[in-house]
Protein backbone atom coordinates (compact mmCIF):
# COMPACT_ATOMS: atom_id res chain seq x y z
CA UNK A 1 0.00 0.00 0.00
CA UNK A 2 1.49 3.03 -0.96
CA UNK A 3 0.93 6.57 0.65
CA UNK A 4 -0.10 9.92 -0.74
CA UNK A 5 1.45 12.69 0.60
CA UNK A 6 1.33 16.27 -0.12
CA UNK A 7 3.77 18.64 -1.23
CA UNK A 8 3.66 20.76 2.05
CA UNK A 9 3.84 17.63 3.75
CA UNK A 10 6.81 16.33 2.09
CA UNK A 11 8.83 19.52 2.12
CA UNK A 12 8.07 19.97 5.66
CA UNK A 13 9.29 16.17 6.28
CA UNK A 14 12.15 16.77 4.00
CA UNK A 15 13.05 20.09 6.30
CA UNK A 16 12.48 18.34 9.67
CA UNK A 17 14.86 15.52 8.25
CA UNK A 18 17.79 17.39 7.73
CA UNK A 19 17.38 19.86 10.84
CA UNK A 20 17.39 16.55 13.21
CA UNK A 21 21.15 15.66 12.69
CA UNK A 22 22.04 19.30 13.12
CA UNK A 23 19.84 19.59 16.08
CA UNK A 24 21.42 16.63 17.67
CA UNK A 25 24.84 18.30 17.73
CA UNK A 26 23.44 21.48 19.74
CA UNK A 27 24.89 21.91 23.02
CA UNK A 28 22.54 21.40 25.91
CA UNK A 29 21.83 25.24 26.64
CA UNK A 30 21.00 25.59 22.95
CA UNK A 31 18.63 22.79 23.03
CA UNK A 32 16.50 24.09 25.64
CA UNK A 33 17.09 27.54 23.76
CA UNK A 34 15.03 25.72 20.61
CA UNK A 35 12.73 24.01 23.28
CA UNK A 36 11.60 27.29 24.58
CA UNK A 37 11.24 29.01 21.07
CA UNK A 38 9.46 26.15 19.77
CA UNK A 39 6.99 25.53 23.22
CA UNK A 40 6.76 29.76 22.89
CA UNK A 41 5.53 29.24 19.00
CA UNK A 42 3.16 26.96 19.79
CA UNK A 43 1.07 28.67 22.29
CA UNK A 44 1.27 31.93 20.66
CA UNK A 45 -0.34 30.08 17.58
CA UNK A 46 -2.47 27.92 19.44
CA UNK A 47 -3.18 31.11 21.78
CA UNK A 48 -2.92 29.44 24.97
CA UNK A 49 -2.81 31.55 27.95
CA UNK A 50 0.76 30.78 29.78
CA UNK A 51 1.86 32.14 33.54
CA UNK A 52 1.61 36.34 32.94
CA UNK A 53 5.22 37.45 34.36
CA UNK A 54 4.60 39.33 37.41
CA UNK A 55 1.35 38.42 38.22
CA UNK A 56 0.52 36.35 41.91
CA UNK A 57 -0.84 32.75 41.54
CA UNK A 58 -2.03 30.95 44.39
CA UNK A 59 -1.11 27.46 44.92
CA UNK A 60 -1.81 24.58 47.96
CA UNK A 61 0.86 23.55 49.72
CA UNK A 62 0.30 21.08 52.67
CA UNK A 63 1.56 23.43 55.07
CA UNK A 64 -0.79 23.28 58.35
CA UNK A 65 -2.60 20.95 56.33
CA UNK A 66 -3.50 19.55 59.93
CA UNK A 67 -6.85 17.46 57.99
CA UNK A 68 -4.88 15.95 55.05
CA UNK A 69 -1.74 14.81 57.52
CA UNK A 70 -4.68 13.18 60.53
CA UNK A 71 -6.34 11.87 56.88
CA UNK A 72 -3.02 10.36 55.84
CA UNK A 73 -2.07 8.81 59.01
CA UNK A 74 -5.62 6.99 59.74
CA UNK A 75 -5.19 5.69 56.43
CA UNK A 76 -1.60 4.14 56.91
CA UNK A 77 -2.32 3.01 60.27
CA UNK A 78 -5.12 1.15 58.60
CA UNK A 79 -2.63 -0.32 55.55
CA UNK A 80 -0.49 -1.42 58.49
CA UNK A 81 -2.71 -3.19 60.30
CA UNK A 82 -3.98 -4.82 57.22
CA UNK A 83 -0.83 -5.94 56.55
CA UNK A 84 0.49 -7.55 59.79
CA UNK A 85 -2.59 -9.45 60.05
């Protein structure tokens, strides 16, 4: 069975084929440098809506999470005793 392929998918094949070699001979630092252009490209074209610099995000931390830690020790206490028996 043979394929069909475009000729925008075939030039961007043939393109992506002869970048790999070169891109595995970048040093590490320019690697991520291509990571973070590429990852930027993407969600400006896909318009994704990244971290704002600047800007306060809340996030959990289990810092006098006194209900999760009781929570988490009943349940372990409970996995122990299940086990030794």
């Amino acid at each position: 069975m043979t394929q069909k392929y475009s000729s925008t998918q075939l030039d961007s094949s043939s393109i992506l084929n002869n970048l790999l070699p070169t891109v595995k001979t970048l040093s590490h630092a320019d690697k991520i440098r291509l990571m973070h252009f590429l990852t930027t490209d993407l969600v400006q074209r896909e318009d994704i809506n990244l971290l704002e610099p600047h800007k306060d995000y809340p996030i959990w931390t289990p810092f006098d999470a006194v209900e999760a830690a009781d929570t988490l020790l009943t349940v372990l206490a409970e996995e122990n005793q299940k086990a030794t028996t």
